[in-house]
PDB file of N, CA and C in Angstrom:
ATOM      1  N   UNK A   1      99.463  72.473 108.657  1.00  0.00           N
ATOM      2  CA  UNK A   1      98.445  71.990 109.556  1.00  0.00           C
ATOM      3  C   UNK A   1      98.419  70.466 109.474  1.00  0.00           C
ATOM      4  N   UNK A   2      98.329  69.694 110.932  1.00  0.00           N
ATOM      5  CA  UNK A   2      97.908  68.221 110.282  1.00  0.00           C
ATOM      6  C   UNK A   2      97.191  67.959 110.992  1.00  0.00           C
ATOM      7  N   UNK A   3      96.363  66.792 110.526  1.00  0.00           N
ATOM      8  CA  UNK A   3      95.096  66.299 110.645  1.00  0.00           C
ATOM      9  C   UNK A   3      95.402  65.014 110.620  1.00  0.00           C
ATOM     10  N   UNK A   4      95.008  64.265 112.204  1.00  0.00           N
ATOM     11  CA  UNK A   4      94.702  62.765 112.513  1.00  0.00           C
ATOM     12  C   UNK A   4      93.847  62.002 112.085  1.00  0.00           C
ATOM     13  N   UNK A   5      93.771  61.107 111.065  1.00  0.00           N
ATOM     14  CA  UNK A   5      92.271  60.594 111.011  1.00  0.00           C
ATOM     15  C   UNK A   5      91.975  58.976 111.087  1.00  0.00           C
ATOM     16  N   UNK A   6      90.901  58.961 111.807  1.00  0.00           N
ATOM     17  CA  UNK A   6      91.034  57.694 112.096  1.00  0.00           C
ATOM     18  C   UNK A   6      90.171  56.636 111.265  1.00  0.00           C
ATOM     19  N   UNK A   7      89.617  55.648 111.568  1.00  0.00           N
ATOM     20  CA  UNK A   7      88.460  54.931 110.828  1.00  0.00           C
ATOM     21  C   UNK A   7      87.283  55.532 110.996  1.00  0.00           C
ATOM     22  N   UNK A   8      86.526  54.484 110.045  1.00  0.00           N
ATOM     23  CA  UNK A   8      84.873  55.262 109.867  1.00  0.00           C
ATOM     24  C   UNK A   8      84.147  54.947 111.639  1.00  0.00           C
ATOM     25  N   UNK A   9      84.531  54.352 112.501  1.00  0.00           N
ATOM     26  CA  UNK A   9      84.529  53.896 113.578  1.00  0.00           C
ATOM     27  C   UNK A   9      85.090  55.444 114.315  1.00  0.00           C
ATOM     28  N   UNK A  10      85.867  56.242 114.113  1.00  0.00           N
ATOM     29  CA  UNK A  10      86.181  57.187 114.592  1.00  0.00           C
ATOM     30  C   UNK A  10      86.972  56.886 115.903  1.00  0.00           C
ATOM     31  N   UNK A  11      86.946  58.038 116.853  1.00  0.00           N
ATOM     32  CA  UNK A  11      87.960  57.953 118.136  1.00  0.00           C
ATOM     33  C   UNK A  11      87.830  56.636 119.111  1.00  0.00           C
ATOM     34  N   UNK A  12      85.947  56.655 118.987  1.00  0.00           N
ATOM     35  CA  UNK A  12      85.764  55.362 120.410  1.00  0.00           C
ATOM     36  C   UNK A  12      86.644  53.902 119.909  1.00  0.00           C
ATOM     37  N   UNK A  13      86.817  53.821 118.620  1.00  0.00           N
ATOM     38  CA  UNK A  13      86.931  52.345 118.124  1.00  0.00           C
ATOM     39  C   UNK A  13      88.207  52.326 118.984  1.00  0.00           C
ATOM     40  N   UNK A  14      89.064  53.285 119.580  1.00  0.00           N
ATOM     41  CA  UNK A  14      90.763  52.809 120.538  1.00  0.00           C
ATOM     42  C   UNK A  14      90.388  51.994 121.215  1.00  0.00           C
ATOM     43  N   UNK A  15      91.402  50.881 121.117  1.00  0.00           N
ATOM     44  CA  UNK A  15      91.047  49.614 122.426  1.00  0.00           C
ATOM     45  C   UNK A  15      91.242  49.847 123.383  1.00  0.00           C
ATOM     46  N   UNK A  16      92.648  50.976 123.688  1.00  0.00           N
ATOM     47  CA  UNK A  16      93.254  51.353 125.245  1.00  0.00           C
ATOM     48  C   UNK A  16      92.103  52.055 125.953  1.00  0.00           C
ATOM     49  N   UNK A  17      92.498  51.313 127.548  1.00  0.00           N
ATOM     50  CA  UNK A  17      90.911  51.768 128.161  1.00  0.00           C
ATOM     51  C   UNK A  17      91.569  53.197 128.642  1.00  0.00           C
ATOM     52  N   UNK A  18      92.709  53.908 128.543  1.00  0.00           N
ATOM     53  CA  UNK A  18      93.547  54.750 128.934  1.00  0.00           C
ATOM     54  C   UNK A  18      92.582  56.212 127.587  1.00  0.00           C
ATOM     55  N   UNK A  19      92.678  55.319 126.627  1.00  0.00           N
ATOM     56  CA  UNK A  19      92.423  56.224 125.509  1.00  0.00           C
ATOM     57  C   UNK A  19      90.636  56.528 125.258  1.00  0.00           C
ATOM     58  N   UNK A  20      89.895  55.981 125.904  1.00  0.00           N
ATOM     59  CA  UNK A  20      88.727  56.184 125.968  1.00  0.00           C
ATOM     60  C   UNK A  20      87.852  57.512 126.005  1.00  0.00           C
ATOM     61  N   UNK A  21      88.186  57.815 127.310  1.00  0.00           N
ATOM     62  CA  UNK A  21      87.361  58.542 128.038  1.00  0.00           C
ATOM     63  C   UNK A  21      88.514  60.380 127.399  1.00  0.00           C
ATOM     64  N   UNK A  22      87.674  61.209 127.177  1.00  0.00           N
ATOM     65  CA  UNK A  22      88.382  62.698 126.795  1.00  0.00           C
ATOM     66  C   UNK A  22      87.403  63.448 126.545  1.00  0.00           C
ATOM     67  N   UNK A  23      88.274  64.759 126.631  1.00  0.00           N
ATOM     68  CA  UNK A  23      87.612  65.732 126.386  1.00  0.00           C
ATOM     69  C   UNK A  23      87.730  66.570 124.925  1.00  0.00           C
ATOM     70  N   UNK A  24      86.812  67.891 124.066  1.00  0.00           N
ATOM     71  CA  UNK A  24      87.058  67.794 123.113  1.00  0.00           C
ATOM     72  C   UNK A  24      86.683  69.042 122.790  1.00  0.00           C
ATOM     73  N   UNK A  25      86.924  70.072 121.848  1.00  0.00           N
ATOM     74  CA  UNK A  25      86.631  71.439 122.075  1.00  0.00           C
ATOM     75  C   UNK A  25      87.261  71.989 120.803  1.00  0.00           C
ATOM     76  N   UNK A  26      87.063  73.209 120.311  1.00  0.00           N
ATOM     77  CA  UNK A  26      87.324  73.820 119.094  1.00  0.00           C
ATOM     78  C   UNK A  26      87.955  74.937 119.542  1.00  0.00           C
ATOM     79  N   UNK A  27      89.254  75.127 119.033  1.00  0.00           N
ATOM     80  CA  UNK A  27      90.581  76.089 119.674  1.00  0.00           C
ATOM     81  C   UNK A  27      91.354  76.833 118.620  1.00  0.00           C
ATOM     82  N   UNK A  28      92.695  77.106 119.041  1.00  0.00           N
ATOM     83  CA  UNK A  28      93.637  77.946 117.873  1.00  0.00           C
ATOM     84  C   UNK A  28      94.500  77.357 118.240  1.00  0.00           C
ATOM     85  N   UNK A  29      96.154  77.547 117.614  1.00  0.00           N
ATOM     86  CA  UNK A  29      96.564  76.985 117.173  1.00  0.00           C
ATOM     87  C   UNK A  29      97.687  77.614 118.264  1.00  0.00           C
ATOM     88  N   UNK A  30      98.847  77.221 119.186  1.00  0.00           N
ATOM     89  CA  UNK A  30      99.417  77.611 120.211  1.00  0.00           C
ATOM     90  C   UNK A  30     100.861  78.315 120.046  1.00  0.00           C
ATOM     91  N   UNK A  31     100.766  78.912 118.612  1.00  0.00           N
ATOM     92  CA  UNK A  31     102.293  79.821 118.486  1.00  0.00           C
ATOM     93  C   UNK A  31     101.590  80.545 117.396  1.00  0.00           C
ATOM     94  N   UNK A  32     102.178  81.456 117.195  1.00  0.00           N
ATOM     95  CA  UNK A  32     101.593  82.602 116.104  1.00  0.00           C
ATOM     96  C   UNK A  32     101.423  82.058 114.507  1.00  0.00           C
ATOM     97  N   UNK A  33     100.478  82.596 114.163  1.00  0.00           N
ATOM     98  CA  UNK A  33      99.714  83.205 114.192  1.00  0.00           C
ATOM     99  C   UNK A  33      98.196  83.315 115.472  1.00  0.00           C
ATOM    100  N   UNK A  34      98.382  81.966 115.752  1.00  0.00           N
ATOM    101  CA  UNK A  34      97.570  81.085 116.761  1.00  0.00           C
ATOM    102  C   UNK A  34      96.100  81.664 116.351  1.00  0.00           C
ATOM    103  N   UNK A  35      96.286  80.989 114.900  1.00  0.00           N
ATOM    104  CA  UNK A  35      94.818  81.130 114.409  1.00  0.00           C
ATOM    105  C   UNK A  35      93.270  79.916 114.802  1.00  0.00           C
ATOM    106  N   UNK A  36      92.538  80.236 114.576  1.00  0.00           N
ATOM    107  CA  UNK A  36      91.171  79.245 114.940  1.00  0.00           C
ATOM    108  C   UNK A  36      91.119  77.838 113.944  1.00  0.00           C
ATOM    109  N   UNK A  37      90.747  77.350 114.561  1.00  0.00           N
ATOM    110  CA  UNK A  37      90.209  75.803 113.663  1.00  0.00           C
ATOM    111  C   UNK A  37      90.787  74.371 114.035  1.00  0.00           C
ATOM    112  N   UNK A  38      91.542  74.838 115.316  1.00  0.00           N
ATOM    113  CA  UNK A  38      92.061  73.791 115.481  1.00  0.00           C
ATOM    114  C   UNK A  38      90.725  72.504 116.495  1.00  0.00           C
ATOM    115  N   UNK A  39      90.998  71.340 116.342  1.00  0.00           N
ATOM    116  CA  UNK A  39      89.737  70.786 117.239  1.00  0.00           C
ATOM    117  C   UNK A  39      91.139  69.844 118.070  1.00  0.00           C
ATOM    118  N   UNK A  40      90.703  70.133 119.674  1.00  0.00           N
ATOM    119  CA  UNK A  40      92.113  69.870 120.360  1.00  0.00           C
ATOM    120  C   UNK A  40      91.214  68.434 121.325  1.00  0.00           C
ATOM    121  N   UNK A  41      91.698  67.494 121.549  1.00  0.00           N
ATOM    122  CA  UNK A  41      91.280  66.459 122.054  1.00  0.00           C
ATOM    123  C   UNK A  41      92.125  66.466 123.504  1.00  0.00           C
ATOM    124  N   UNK A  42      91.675  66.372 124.501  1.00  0.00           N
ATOM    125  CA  UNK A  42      92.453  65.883 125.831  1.00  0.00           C
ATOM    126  C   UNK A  42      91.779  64.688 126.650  1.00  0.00           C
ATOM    127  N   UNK A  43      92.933  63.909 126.631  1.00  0.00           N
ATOM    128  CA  UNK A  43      92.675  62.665 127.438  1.00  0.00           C
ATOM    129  C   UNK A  43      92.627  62.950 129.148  1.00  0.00           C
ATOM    130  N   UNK A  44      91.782  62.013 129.297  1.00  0.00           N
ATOM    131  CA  UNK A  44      91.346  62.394 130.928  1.00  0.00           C
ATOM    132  C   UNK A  44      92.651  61.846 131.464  1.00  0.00           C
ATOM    133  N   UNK A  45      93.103  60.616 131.307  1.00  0.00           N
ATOM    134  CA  UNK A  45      94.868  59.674 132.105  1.00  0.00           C
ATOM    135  C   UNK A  45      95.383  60.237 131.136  1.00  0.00           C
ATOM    136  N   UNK A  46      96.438  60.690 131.801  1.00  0.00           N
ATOM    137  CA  UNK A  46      97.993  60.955 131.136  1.00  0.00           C
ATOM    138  C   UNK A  46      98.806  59.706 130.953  1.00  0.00           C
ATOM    139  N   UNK A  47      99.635  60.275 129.909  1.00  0.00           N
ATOM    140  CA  UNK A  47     100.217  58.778 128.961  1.00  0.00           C
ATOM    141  C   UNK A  47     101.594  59.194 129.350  1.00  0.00           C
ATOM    142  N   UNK A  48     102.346  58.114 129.088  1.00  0.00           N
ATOM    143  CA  UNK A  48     103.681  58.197 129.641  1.00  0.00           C
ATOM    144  C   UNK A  48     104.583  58.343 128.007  1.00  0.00           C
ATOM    145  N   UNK A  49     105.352  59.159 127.735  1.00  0.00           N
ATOM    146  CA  UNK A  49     106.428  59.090 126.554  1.00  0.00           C
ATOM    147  C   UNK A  49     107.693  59.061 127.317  1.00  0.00           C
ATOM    148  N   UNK A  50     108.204  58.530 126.492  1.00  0.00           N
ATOM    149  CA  UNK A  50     109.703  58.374 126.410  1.00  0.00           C
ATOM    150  C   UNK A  50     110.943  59.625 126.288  1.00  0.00           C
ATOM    151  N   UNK A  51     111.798  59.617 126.407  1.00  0.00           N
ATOM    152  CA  UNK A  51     112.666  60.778 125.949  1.00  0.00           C
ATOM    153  C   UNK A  51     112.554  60.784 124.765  1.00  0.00           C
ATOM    154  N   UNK A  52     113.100  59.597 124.098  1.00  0.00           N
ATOM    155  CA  UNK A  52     113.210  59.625 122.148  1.00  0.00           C
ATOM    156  C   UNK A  52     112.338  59.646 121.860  1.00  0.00           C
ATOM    157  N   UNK A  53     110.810  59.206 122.479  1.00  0.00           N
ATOM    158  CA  UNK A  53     109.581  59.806 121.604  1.00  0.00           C
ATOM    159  C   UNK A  53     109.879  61.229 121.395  1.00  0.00           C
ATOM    160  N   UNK A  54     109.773  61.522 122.740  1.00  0.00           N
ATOM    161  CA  UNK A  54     109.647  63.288 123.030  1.00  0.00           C
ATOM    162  C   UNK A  54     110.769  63.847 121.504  1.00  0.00           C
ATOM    163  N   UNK A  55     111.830  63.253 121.817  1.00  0.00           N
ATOM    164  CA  UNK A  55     112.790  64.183 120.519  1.00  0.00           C
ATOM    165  C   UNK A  55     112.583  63.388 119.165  1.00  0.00           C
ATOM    166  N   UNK A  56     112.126  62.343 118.907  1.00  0.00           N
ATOM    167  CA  UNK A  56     111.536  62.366 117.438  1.00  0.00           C
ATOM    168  C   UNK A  56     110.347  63.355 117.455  1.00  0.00           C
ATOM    169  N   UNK A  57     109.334  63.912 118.191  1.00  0.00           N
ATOM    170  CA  UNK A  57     108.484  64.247 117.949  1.00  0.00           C
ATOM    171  C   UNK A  57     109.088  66.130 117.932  1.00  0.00           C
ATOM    172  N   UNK A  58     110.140  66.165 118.524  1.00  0.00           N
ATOM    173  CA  UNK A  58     110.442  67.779 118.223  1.00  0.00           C
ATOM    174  C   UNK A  58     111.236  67.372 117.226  1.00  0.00           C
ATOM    175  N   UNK A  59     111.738  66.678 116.385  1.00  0.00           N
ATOM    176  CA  UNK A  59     112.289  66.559 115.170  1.00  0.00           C
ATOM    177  C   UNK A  59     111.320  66.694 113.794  1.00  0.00           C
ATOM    178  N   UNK A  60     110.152  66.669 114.395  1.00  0.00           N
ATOM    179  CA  UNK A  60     108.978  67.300 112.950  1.00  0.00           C
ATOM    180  C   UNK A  60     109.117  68.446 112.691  1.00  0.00           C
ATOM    181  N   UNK A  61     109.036  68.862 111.879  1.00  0.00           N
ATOM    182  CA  UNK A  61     108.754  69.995 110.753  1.00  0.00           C
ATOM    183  C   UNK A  61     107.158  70.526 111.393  1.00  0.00           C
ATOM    184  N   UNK A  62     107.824  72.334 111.548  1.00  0.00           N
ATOM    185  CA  UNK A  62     106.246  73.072 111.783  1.00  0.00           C
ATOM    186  C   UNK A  62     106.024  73.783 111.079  1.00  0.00           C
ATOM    187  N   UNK A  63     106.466  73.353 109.410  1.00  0.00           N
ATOM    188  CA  UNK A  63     106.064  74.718 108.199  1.00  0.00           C
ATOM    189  C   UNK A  63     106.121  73.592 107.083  1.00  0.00           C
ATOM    190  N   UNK A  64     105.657  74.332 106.080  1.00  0.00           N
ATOM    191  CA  UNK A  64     105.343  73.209 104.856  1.00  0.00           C
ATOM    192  C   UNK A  64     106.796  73.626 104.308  1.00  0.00           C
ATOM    193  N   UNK A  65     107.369  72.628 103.539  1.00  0.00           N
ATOM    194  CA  UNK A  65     108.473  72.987 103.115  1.00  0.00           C
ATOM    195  C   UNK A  65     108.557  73.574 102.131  1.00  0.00           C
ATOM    196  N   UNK A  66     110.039  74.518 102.187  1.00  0.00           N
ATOM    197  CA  UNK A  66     109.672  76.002 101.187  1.00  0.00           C
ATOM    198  C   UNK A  66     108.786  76.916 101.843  1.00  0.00           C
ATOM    199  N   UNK A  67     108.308  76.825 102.294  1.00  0.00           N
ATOM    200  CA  UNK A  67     107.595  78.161 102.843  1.00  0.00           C
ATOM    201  C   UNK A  67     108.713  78.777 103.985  1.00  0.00           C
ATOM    202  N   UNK A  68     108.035  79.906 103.605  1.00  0.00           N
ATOM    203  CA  UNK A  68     109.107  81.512 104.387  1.00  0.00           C
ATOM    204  C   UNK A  68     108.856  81.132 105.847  1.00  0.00           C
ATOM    205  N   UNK A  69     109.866  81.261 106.784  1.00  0.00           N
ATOM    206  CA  UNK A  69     110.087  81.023 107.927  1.00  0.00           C
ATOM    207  C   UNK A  69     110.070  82.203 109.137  1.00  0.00           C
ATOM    208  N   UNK A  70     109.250  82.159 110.329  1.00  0.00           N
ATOM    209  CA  UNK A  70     108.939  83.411 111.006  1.00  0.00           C
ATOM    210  C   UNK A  70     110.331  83.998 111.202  1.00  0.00           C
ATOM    211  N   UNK A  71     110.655  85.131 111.737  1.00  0.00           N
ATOM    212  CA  UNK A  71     112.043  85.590 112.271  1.00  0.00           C
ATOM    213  C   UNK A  71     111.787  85.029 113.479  1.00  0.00           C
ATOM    214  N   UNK A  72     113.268  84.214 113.665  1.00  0.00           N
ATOM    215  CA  UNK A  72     113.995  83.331 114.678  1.00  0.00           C
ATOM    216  C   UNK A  72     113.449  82.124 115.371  1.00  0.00           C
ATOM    217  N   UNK A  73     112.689  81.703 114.047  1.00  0.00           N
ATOM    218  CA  UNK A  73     112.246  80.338 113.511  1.00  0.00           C
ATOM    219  C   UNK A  73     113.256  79.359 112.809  1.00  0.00           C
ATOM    220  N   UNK A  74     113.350  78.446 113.336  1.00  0.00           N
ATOM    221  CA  UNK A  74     113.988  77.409 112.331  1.00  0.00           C
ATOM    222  C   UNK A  74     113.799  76.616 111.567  1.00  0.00           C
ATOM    223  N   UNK A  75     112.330  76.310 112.270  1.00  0.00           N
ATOM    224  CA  UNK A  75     110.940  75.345 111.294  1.00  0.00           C
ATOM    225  C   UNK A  75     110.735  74.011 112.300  1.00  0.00           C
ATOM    226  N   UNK A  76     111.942  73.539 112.782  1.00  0.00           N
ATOM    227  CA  UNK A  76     111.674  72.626 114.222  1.00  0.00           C
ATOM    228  C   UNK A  76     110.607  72.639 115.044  1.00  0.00           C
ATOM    229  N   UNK A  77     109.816  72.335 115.979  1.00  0.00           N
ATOM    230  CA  UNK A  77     109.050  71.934 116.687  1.00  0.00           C
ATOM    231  C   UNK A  77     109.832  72.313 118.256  1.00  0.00           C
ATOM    232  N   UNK A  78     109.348  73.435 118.955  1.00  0.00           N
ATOM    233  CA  UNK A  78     109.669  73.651 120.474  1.00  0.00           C
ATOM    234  C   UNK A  78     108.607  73.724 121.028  1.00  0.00           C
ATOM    235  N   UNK A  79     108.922  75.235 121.634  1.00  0.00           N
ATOM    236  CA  UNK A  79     107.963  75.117 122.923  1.00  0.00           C
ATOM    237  C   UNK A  79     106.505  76.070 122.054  1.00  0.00           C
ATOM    238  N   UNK A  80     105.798  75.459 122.306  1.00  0.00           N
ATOM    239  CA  UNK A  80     104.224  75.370 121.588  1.00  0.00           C
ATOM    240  C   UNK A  80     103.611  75.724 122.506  1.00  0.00           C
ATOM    241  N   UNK A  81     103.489  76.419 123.311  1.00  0.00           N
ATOM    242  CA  UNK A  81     102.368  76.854 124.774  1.00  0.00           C
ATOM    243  C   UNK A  81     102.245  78.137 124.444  1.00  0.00           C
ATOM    244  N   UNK A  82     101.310  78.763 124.792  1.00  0.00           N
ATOM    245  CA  UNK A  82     101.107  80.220 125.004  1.00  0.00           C
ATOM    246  C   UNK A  82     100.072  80.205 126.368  1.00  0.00           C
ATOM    247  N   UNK A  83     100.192  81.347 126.902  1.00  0.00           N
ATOM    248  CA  UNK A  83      99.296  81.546 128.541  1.00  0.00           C
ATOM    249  C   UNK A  83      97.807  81.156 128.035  1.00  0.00           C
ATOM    250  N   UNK A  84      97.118  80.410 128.948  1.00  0.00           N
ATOM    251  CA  UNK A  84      95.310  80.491 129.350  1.00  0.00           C
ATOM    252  C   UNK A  84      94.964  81.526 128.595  1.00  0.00           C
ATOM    253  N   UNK A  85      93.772  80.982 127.472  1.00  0.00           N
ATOM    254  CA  UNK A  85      93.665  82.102 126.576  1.00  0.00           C
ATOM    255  C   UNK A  85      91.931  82.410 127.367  1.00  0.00           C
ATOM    256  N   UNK A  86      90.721  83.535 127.390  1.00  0.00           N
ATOM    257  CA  UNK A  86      89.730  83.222 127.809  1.00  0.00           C
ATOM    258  C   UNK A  86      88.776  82.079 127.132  1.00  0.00           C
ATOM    259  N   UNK A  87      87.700  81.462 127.927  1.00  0.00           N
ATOM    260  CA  UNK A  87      87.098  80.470 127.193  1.00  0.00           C
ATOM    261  C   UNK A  87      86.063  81.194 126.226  1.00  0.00           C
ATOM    262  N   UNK A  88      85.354  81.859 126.370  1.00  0.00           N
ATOM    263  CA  UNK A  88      85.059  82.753 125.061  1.00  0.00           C
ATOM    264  C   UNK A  88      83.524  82.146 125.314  1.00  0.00           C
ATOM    265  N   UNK A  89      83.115  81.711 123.820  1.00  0.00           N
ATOM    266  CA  UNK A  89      81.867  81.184 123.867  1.00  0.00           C
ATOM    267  C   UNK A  89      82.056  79.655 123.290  1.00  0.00           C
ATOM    268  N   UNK A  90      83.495  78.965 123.720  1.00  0.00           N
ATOM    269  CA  UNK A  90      83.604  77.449 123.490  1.00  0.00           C
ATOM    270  C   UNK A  90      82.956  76.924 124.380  1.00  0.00           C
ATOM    271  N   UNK A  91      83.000  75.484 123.663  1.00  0.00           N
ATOM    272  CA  UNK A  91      81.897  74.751 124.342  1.00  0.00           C
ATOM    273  C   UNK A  91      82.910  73.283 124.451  1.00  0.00           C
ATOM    274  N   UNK A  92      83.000  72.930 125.807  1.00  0.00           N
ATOM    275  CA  UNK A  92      83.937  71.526 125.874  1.00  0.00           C
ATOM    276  C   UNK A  92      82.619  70.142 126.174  1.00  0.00           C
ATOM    277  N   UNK A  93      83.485  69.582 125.200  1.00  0.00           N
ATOM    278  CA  UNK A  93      82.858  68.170 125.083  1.00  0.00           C
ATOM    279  C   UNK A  93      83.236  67.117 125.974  1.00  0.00           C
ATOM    280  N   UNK A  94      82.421  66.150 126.423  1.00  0.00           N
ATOM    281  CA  UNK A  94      83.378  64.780 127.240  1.00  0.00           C
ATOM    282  C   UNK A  94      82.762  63.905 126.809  1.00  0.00           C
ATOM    283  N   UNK A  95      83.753  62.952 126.404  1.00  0.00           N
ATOM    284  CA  UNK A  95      83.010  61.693 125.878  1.00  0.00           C
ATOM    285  C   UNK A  95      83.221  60.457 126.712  1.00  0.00           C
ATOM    286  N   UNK A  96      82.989  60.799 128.294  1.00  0.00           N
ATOM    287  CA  UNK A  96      82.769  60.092 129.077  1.00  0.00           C
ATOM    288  C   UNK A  96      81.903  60.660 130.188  1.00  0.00           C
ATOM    289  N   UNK A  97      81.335  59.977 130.989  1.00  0.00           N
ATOM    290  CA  UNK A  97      80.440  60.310 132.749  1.00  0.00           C
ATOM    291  C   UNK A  97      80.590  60.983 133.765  1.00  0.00           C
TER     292      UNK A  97
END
């Protein structure tokens, strides 16, 4: 599992006016086990990456190392989506107007 953390200032302290404004909600986790606890942040503007961002960022590790690996897992970082799950009794946050 990882965890972003920022200053005692928290999320608003981002200078980008891009990075401001989002939304914020308590979820699971988007490949199996796709257990609860995750807290998923979405930005209202979409950000632009790069190709080599994109493939350093599927070059992370999605298991602690040494740990047992799902069948026809490699431990790499792919495709992470699963379908519209229902909204249940979550509650979405906006920390903008």
């Amino acid at each position: 599992m990882f965890t972003l953390l920022l200053s005692n200032h928290g999320i608003h302290s981002i200078s980008d006016p891009l990075l401001r404004d989002y939304w914020v909600y308590e979820g699971s986790l988007t490949v199996p086990p796709c257990s609860e606890g995750v807290t998923w942040i979405l930005f209202r503007y979409p950000l632009t990456v790069s190709q080599v961002q994109i493939e350093e960022f599927r070059g992370l590790r999605n298991h602690i190392k040494g740990a047992e690996l799902l069948e026809g897992c490699d431990g790499n970082l792919g495709d992470n989506f699963r379908p519209t799950q229902p909204l249940n009794d979550r509650v979405i946050k906006a920390a903008f107007q």
